[in-house]
C-alpha atoms as a PDB file:
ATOM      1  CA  UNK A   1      11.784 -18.756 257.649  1.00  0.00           C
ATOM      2  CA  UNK A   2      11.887 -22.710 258.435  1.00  0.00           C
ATOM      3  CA  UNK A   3      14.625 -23.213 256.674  1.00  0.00           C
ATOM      4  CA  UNK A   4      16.765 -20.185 258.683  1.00  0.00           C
ATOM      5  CA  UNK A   5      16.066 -21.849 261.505  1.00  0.00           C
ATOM      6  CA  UNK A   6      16.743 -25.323 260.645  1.00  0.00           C
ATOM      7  CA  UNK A   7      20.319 -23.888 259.869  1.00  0.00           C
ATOM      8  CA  UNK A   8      20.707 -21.966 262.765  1.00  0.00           C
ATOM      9  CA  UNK A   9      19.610 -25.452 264.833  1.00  0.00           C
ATOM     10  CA  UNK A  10      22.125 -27.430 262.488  1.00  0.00           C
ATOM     11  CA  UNK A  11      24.863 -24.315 263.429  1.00  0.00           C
ATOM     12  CA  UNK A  12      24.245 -24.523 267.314  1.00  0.00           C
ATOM     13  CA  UNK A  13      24.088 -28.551 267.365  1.00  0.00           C
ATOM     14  CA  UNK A  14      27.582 -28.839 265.658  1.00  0.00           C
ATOM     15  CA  UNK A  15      29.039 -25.833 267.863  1.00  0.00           C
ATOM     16  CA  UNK A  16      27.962 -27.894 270.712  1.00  0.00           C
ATOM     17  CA  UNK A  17      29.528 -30.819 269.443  1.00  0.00           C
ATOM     18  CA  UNK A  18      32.507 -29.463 268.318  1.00  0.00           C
ATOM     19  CA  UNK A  19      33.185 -27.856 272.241  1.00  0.00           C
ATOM     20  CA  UNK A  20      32.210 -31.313 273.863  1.00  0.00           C
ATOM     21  CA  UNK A  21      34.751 -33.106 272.301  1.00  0.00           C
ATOM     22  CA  UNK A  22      37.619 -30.802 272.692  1.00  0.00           C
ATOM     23  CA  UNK A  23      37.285 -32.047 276.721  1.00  0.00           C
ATOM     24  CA  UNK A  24      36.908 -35.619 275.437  1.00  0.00           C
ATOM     25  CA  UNK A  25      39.499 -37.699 276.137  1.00  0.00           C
ATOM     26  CA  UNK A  26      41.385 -38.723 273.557  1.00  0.00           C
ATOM     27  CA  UNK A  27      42.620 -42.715 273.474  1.00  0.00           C
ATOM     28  CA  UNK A  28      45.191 -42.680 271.197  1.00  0.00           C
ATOM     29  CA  UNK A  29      47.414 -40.156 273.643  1.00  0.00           C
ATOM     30  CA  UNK A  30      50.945 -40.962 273.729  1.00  0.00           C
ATOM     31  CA  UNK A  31      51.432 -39.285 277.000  1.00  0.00           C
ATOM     32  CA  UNK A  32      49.993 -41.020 280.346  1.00  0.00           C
ATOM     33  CA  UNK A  33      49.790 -39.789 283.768  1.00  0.00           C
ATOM     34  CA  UNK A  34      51.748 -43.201 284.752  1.00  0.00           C
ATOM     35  CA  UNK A  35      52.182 -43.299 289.115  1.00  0.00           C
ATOM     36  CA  UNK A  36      50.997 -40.651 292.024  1.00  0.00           C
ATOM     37  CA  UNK A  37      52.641 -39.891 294.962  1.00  0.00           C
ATOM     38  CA  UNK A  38      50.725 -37.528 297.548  1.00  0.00           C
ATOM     39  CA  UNK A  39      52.715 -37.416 300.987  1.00  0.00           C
ATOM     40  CA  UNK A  40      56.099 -37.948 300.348  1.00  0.00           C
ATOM     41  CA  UNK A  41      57.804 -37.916 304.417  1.00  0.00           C
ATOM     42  CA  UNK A  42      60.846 -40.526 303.189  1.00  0.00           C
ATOM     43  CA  UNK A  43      60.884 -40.865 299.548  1.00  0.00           C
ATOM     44  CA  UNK A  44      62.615 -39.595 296.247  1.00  0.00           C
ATOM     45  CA  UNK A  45      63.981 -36.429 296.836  1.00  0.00           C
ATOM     46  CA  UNK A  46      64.103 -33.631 294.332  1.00  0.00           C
ATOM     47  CA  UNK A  47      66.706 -31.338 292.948  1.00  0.00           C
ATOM     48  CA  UNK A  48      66.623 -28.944 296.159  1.00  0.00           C
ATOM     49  CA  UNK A  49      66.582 -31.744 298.323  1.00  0.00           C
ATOM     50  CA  UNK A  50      63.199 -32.074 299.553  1.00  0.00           C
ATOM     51  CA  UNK A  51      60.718 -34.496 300.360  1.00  0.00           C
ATOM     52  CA  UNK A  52      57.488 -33.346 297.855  1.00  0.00           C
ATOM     53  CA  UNK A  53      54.558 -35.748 296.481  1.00  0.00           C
ATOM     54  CA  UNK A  54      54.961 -35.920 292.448  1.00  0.00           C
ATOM     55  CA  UNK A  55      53.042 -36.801 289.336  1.00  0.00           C
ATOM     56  CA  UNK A  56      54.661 -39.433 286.988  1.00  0.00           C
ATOM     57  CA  UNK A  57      53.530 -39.295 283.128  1.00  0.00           C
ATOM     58  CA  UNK A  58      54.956 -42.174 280.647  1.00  0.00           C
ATOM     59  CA  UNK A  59      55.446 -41.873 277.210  1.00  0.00           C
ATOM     60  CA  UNK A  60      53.989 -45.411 275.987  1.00  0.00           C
ATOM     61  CA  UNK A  61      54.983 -44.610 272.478  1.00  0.00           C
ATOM     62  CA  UNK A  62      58.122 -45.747 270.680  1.00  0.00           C
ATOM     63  CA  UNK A  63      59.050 -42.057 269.277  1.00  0.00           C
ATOM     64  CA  UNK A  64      60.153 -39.092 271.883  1.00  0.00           C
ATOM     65  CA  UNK A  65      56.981 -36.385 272.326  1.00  0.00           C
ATOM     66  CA  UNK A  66      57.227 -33.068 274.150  1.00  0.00           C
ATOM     67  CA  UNK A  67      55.351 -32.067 277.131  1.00  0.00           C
ATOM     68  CA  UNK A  68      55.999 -27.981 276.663  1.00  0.00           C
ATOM     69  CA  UNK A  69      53.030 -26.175 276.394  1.00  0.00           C
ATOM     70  CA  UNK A  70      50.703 -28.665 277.902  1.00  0.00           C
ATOM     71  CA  UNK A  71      48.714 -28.143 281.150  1.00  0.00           C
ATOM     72  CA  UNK A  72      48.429 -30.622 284.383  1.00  0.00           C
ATOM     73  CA  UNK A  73      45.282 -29.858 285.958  1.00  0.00           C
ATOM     74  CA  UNK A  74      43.953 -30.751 289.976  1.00  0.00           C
ATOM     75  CA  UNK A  75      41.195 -30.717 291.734  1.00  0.00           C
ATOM     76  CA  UNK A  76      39.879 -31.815 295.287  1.00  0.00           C
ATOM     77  CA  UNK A  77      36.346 -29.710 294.675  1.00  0.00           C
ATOM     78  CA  UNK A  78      34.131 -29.225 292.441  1.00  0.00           C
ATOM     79  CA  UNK A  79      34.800 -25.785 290.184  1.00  0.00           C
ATOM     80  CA  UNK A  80      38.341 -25.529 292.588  1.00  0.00           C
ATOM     81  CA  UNK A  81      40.196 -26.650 289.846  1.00  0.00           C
ATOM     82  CA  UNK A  82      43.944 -25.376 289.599  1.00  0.00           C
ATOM     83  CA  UNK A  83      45.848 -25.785 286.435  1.00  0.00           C
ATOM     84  CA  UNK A  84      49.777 -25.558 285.703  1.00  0.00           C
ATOM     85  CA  UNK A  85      51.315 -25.056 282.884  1.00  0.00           C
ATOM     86  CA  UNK A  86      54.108 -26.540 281.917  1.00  0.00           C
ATOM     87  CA  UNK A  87      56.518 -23.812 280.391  1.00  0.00           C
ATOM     88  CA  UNK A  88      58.063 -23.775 276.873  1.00  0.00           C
ATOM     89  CA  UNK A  89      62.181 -23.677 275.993  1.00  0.00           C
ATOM     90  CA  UNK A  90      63.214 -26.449 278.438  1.00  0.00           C
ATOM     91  CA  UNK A  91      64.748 -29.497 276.358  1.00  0.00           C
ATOM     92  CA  UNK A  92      63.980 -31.980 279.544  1.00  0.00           C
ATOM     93  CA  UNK A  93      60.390 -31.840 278.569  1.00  0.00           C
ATOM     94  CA  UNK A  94      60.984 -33.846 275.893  1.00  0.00           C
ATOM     95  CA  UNK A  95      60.618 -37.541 276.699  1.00  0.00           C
ATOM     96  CA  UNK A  96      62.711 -40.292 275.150  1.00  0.00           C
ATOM     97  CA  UNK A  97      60.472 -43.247 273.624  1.00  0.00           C
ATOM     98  CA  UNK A  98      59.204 -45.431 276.749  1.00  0.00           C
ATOM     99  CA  UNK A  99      60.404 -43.201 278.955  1.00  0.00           C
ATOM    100  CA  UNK A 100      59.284 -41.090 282.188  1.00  0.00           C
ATOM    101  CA  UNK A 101      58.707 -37.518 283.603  1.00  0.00           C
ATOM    102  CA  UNK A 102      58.498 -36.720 287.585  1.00  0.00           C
ATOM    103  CA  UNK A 103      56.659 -33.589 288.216  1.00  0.00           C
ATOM    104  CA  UNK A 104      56.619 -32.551 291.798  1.00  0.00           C
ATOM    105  CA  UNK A 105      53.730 -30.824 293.229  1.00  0.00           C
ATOM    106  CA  UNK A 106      54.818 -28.946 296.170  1.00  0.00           C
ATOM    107  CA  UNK A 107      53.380 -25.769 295.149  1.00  0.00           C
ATOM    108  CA  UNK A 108      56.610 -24.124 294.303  1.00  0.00           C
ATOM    109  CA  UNK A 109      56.638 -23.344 290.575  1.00  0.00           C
ATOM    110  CA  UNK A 110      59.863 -20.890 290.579  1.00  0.00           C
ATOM    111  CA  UNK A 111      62.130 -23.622 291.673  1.00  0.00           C
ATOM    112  CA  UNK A 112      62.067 -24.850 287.675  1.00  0.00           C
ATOM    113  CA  UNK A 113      59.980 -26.475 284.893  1.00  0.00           C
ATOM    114  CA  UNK A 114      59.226 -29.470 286.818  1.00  0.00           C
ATOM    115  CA  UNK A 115      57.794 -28.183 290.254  1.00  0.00           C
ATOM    116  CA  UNK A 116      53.657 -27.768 289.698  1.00  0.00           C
ATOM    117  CA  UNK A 117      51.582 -24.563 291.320  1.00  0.00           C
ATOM    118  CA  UNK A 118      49.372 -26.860 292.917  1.00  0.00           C
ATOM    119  CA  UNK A 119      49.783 -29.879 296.272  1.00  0.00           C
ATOM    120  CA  UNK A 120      47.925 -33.232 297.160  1.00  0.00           C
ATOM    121  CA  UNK A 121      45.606 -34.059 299.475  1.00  0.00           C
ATOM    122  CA  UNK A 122      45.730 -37.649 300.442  1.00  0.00           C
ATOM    123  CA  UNK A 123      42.782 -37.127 302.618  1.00  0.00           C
ATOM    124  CA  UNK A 124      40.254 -36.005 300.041  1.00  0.00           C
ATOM    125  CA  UNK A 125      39.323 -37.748 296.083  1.00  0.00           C
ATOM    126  CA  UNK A 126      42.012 -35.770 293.611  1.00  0.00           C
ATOM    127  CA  UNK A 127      41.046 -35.769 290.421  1.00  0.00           C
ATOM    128  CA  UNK A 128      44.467 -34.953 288.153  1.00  0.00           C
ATOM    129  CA  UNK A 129      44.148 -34.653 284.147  1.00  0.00           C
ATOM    130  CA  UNK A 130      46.468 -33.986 281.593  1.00  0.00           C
ATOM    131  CA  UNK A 131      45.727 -31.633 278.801  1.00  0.00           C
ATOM    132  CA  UNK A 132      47.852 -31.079 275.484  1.00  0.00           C
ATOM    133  CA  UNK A 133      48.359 -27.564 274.102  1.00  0.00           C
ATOM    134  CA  UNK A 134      44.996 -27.523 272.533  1.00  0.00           C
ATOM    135  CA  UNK A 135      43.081 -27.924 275.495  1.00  0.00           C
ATOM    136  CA  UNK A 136      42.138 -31.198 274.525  1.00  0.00           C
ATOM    137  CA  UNK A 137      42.117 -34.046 277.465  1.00  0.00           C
ATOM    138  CA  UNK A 138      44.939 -36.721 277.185  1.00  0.00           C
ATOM    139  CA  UNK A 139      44.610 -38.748 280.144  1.00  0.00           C
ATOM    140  CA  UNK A 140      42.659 -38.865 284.040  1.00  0.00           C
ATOM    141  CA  UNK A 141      42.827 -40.834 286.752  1.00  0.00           C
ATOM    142  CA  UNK A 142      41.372 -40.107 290.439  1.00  0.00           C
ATOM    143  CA  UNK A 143      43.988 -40.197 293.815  1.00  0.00           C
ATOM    144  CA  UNK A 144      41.147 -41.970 296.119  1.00  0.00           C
ATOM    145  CA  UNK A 145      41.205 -40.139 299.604  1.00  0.00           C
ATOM    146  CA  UNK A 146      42.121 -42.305 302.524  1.00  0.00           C
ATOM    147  CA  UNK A 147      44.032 -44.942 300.381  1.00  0.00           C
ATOM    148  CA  UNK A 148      47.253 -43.663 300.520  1.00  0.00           C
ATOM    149  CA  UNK A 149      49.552 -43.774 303.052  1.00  0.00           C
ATOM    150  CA  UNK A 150      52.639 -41.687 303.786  1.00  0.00           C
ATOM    151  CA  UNK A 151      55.402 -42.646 300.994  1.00  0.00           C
ATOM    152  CA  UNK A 152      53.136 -45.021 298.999  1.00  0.00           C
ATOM    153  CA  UNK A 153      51.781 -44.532 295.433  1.00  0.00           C
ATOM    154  CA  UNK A 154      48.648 -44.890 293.499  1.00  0.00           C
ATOM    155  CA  UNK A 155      50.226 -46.801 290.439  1.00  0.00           C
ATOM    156  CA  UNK A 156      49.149 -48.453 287.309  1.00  0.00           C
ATOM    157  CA  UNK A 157      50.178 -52.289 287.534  1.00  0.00           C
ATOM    158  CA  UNK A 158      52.414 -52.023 285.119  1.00  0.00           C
ATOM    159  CA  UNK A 159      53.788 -48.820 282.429  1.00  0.00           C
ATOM    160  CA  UNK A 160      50.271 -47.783 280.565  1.00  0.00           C
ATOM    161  CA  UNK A 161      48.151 -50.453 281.889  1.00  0.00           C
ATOM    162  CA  UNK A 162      44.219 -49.529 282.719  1.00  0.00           C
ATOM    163  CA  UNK A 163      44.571 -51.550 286.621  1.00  0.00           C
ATOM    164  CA  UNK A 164      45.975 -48.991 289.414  1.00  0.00           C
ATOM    165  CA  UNK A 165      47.053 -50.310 292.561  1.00  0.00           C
ATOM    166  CA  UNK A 166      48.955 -49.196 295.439  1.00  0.00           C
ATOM    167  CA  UNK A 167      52.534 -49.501 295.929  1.00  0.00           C
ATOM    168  CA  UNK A 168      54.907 -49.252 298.881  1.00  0.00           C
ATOM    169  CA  UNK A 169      52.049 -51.134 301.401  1.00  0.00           C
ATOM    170  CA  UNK A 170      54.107 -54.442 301.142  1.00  0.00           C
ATOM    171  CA  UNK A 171      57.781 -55.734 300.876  1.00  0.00           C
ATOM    172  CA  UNK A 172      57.201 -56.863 296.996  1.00  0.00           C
ATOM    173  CA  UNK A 173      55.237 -53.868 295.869  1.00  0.00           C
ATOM    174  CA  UNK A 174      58.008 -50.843 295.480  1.00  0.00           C
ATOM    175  CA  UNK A 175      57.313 -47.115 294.571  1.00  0.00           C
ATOM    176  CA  UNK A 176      58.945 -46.475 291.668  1.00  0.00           C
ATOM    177  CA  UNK A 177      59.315 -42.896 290.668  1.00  0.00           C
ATOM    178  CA  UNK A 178      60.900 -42.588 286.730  1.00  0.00           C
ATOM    179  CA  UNK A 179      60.946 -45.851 286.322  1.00  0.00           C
ATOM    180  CA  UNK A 180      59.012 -49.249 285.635  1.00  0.00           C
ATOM    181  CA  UNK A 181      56.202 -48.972 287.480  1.00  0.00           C
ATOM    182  CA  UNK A 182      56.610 -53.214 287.193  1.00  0.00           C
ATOM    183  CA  UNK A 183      59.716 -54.694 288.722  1.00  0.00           C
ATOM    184  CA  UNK A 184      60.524 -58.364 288.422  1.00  0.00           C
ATOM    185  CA  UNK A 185      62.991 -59.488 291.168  1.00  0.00           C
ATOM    186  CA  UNK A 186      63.125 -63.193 289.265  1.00  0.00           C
ATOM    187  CA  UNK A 187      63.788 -64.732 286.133  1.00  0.00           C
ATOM    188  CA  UNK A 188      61.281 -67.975 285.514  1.00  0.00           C
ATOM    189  CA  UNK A 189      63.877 -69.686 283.191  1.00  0.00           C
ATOM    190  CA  UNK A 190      66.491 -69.182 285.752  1.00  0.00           C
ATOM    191  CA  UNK A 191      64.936 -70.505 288.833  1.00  0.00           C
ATOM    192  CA  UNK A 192      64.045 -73.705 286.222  1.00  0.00           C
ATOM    193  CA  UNK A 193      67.560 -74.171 285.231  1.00  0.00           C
ATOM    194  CA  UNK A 194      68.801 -74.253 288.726  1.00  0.00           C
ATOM    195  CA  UNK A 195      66.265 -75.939 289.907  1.00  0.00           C
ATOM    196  CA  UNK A 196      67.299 -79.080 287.214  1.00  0.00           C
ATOM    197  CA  UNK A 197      70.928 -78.455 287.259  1.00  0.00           C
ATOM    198  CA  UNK A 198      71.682 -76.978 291.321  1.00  0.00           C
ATOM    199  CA  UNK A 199      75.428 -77.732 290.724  1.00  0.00           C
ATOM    200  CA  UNK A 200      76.020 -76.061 287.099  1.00  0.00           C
ATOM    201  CA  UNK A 201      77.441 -79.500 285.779  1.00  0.00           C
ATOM    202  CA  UNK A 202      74.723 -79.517 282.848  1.00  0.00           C
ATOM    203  CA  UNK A 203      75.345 -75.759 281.947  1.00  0.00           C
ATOM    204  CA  UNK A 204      79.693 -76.439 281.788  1.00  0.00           C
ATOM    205  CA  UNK A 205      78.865 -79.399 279.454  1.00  0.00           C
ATOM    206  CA  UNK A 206      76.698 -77.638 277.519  1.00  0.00           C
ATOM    207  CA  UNK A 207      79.108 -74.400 277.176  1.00  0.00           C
ATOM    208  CA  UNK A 208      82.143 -76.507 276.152  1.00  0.00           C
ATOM    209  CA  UNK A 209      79.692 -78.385 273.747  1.00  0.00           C
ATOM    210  CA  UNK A 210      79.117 -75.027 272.397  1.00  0.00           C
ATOM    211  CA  UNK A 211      82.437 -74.300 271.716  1.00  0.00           C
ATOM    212  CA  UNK A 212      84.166 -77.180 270.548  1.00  0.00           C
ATOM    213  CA  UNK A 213      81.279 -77.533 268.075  1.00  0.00           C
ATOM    214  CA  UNK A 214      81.628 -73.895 267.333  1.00  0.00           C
ATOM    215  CA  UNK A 215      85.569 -74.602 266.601  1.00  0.00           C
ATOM    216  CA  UNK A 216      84.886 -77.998 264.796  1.00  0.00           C
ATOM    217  CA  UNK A 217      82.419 -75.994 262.497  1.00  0.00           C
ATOM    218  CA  UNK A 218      85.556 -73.327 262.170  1.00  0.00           C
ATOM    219  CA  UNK A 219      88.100 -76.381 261.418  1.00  0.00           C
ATOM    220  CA  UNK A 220      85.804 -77.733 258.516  1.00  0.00           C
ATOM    221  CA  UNK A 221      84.610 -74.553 256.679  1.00  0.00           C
ATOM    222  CA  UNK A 222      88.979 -73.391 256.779  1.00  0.00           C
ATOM    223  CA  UNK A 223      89.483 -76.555 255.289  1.00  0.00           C
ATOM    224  CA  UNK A 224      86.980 -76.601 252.881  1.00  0.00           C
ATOM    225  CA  UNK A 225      87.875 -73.210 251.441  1.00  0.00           C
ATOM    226  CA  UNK A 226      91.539 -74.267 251.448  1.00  0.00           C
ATOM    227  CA  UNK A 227      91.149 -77.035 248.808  1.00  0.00           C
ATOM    228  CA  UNK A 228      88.813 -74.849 246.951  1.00  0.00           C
ATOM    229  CA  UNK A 229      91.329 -72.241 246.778  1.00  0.00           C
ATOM    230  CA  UNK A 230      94.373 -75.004 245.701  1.00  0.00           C
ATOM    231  CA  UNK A 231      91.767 -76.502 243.298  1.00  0.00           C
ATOM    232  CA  UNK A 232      90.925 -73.493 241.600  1.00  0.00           C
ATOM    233  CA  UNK A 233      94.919 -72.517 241.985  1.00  0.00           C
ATOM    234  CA  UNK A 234      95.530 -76.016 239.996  1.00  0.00           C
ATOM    235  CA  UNK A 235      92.973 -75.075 237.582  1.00  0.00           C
ATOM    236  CA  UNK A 236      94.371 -71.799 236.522  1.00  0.00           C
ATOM    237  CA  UNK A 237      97.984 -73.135 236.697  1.00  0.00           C
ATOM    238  CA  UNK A 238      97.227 -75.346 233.511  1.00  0.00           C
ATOM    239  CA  UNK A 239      95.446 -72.829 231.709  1.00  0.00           C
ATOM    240  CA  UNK A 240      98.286 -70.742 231.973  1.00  0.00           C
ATOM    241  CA  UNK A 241     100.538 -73.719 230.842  1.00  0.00           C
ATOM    242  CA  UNK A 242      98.159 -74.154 227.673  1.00  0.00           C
ATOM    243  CA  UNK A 243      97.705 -70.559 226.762  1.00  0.00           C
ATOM    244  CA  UNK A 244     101.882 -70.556 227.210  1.00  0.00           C
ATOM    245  CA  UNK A 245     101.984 -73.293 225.078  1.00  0.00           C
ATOM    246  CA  UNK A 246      99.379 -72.090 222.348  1.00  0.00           C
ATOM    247  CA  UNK A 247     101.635 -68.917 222.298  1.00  0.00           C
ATOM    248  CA  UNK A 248     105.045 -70.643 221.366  1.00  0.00           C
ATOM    249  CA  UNK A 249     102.692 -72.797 218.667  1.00  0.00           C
ATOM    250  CA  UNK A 250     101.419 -70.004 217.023  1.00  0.00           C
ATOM    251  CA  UNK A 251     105.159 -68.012 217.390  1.00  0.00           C
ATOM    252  CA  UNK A 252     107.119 -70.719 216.033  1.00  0.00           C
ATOM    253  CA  UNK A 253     104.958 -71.400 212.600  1.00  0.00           C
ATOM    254  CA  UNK A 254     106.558 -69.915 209.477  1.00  0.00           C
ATOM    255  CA  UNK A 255     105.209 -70.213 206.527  1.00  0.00           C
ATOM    256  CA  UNK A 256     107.344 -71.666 203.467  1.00  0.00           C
ATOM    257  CA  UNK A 257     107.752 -68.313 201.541  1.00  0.00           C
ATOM    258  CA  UNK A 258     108.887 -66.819 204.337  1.00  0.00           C
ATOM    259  CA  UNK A 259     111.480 -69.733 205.330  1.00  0.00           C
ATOM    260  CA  UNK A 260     112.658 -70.217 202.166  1.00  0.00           C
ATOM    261  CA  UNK A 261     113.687 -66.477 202.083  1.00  0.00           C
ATOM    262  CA  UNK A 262     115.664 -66.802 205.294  1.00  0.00           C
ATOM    263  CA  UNK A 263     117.301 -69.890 203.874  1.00  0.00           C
ATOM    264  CA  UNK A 264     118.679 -68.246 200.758  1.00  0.00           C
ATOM    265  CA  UNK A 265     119.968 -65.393 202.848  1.00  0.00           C
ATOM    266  CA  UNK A 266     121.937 -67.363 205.350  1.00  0.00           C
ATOM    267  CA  UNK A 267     123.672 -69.001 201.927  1.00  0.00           C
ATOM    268  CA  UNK A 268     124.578 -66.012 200.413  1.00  0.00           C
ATOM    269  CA  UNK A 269     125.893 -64.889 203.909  1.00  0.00           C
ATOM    270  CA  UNK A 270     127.913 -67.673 204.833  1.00  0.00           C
ATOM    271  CA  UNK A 271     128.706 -69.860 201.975  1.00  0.00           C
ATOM    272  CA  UNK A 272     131.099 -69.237 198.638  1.00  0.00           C
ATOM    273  CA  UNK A 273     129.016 -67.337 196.366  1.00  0.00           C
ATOM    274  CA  UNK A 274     131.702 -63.701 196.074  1.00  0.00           C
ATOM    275  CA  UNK A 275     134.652 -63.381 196.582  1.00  0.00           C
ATOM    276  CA  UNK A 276     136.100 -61.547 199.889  1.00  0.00           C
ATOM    277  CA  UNK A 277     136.867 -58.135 199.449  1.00  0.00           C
ATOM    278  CA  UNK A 278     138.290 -56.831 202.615  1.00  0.00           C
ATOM    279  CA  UNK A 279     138.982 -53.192 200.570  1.00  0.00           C
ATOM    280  CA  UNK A 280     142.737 -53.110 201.941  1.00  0.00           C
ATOM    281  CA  UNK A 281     145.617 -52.248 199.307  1.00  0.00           C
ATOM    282  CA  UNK A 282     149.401 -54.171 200.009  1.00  0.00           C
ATOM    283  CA  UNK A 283     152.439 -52.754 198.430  1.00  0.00           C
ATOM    284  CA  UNK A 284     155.483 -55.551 198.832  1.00  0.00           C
ATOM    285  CA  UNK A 285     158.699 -55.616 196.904  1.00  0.00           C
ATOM    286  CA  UNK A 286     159.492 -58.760 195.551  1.00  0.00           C
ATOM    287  CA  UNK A 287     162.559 -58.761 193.835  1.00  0.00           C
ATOM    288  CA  UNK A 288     161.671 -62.168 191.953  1.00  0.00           C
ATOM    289  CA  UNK A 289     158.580 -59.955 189.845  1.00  0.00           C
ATOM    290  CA  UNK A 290     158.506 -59.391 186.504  1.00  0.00           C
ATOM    291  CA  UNK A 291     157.416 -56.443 187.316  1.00  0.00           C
ATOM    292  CA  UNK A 292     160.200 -55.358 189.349  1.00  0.00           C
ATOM    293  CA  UNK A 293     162.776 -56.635 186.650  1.00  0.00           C
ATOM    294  CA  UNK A 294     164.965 -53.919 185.095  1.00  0.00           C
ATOM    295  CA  UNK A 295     164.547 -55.610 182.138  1.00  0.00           C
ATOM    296  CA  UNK A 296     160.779 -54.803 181.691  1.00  0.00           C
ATOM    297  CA  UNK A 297     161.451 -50.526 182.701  1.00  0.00           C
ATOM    298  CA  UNK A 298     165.085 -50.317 180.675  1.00  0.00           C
ATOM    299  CA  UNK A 299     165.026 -50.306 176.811  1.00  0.00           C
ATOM    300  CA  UNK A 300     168.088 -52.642 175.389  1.00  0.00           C
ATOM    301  CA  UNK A 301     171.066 -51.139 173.425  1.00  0.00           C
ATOM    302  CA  UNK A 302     170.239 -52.094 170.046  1.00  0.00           C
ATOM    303  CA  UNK A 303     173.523 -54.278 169.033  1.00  0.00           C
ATOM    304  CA  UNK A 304     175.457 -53.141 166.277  1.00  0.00           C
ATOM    305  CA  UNK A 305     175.749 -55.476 163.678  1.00  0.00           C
END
């Protein structure tokens, strides 16, 4: 009997546990509820035109995450809290790396994906949270009642930081509604720079220092590769000579056998060893022959005695 109800105390400790922590807030979110707007008389204007107060959340990672199917969530009074949520099937809701999402709360949710079911009270403490599809708390922050004036925003200092301030009370602090919520009118290094060199006469020497060293550098590494390459053209030039060479060598070497054999032939062709025989047959008369004497074809009349 102890033991079933150690295990039903174990069983109701860990469901207890398990349902705190899904409204726990978890640290590691990517998505941040980034700048607040309340009364908006003179500000951004939306898609239809109109002057509404807005929600900013950043995406402080560096890979895009998607805000469909999460849930924004308001509340001026305790157990009065109204939740939207943000509808599935609309591409925009996906947010680039480092990037920004404006959701205005004007109460309006038909105009579109990014208009909330809910408004802000500048007057009274707002609480505002941002919940992921698993009901599981991303990111708070509190709109403090009486701080806000119309067109300024309750801002983090800069994109994801933990300090809010406001923005819009002075000339140098600017609302800045999907964008950095940190905006740097200067550049240190260039004030410094003209502060050493007002006219610019240290910046031209420097930039045609650049480049005639740049061209120099060009000059020398062109000419460098050009005796290389007539070097190495030299190189192969005379091995081709030699291998030439080494070819004829080897070409012209007979051996004796094989000269003497060509020798004897050329004799026989062109010296005195037969006689001609140019295999032509000449009949001539010649009177003068012994042959053609009648004497050698007639017999002689025997002489009588």
């Amino acid at each position: 009997m102890k033991t079933y109800s150690l295990g039903i105390v174990l069983c109701f400790t860990l469901l207890a546990g398990v349902c705190s922590s899904c409204g726990e807030r978890k640290a590691n979110s990517k998505l941040l509820i980034n700048e607040v707007l309340a009364e908006n008389e003179s500000n951004f204007q939306d898609d239809y035109g109109l002057h509404s107060g807005w929600i900013e959340i950043f995406n402080k990672s560096y890979t895009s995450a998607d805000l469909a199917g999460w849930l924004l969530k308001a509340s001026s009074t305790p157990g009065d809290t109204v939740t939207y949520f943000i509808p599935k099937g609309d591409v925009q809701t996906n947010i680039k790396p480092r990037q920004h999402a404006l959701f205005w709360t004007d109460g309006a949710p038909r105009r579109g994906t990014f208009h909330t079911n809910f408004t802000l009270c500048p007057d009274k403490d707002t609480w505002i949270g941002l919940y992921d599809s698993g009901n599981s708390l991303m990111d708070e922050m509190t709109l403090p009642a009486g701080v806000l004036k119309a067109d300024q925003s309750y801002a983090r200092v800069s994109d994801a930081a933990p300090e809010w301030e406001v923005k819009g009370a002075t000339p140098d602090s600017y609302v800045t509604p999907s964008t950095n919520n940190k905006t740097i009118d200067s550049n240190p290094k260039k004030d410094k720079f003209s502060s050493h060199d007002p006219v610019g006469i240290g910046m031209a020497i420097s930039a045609m220092s650049v480049v005639f060293l740049g061209l120099l550098l060009l000059f020398v590494c062109f000419y460098l590769i050009g005796r290389a390459s007539i070097r190495t053209r030299g190189k192969n030039k005379v091995k081709l000579k030699q291998e030439h060479a080494a070819q004829l060598a080897a070409a012209a070497f007979v051996p004796d056998e094989v000269a003497a054999v060509i020798a004897l032939a050329l004799h026989e062709e062109l010296g005195t060893g037969h006689d001609a025989d140019p295999r032509i047959l000449t009949i001539r008369h010649n009177s003068g022959s012994a042959w053609s004497s009648k004497e050698q074809h007639l017999r002689q009349v025997p002489q009588r005695k």
